[in-house]
Protein backbone atom coordinates (compact mmCIF):
# COMPACT_ATOMS: atom_id res chain seq x y z
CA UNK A 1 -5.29 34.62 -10.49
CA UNK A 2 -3.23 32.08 -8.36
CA UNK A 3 -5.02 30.63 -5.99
CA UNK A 4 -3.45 29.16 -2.59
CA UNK A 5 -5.45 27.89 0.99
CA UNK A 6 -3.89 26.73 4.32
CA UNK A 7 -6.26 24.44 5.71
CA UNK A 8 -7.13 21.29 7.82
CA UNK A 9 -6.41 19.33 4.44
CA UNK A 10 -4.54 21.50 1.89
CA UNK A 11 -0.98 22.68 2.39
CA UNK A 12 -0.66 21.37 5.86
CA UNK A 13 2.59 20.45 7.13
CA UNK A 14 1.13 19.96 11.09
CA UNK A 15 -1.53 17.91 10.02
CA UNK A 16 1.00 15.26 8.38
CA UNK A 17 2.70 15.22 11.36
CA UNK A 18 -0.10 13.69 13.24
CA UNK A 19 -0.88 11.79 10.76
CA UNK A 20 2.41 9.90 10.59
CA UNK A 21 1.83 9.56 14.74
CA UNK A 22 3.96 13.08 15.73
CA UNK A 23 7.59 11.52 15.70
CA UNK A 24 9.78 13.60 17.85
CA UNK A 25 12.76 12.73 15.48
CA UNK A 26 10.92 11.88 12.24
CA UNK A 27 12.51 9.12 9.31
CA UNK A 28 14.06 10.13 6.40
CA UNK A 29 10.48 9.08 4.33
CA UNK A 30 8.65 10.70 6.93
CA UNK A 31 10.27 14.31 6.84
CA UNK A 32 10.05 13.85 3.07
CA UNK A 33 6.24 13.17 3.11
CA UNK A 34 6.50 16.74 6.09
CA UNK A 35 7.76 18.47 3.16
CA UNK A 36 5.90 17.63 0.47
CA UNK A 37 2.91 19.24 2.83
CA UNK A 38 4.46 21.88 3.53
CA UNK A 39 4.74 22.83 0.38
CA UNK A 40 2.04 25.72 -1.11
CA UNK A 41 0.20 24.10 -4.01
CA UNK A 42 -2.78 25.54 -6.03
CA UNK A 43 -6.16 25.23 -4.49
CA UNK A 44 -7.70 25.15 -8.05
CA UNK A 45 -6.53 25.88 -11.32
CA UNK A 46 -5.27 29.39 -13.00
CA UNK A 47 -8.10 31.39 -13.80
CA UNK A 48 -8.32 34.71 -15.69
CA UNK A 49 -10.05 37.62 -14.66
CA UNK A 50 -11.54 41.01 -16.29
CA UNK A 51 -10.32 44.00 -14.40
CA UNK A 52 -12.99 46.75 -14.52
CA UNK A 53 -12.15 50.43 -13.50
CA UNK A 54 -8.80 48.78 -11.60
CA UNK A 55 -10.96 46.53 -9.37
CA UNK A 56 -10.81 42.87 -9.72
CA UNK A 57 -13.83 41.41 -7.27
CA UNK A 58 -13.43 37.78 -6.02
CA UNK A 59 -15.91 35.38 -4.15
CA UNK A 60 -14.80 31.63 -2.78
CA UNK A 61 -16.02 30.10 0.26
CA UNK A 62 -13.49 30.41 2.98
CA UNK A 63 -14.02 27.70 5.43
CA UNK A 64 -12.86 28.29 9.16
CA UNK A 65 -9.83 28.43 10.59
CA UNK A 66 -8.27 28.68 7.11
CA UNK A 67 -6.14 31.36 4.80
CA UNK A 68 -6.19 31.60 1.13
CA UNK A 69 -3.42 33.30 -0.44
CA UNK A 70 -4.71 35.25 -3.91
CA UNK A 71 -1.56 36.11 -6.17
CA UNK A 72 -2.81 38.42 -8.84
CA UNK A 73 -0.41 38.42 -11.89
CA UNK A 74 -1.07 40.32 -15.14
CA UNK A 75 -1.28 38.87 -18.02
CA UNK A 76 1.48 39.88 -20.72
C-alpha cells in the first residue's frame, strides 16, 4: 500500500505560495520550491497488507479538510 495525503502541510503547492508571500510572477527559486510542493510524496512508508476473502481493510486518521490517496499494488 502507497500511501499519499493533500493537506495544510503535506503535498501543498498553495500553501508554499503564501508562504513565499503569494508573488504574482514568482522567481525562478521560488517556482522551483512551488514545484517541489506540488509534487505527491509518500505520507509514510510502503507497507504490506494481508488480503482476506478479497478485502483489504484500512484505518488512518484523516484530519479535516484533507485527501489521502491509497494506491493498492500487488505484490509479484
Amino acid at each position: 500500500m502507497v500511501h499519499y495525503r493533500i493537506d495544510d502541510r503535506h503535498n501543498n503547492a498553495h500553501n508554499c505560495w503564501l508562504e513565499v508571500g503569494s508573488p504574482a510572477k514568482p522567481c525562478p527559486v521560488q517556482m522551483d520550491e512551488l514545484r517541489a510542493a506540488a509534487e505527491l510524496a509518500l505520507l509514510e512508508p510502503v507497507r504490506f497488507h494481508d488480503v482476506k476473502e478479497g478485502r483489504l481493510e484500512l484505518e488512518f486518521p484523516l484530519p479535516r479538510y484533507a485527501v489521502s490517496l491509497i494506491e493498492v499494488r500487488p505484490w509479484p
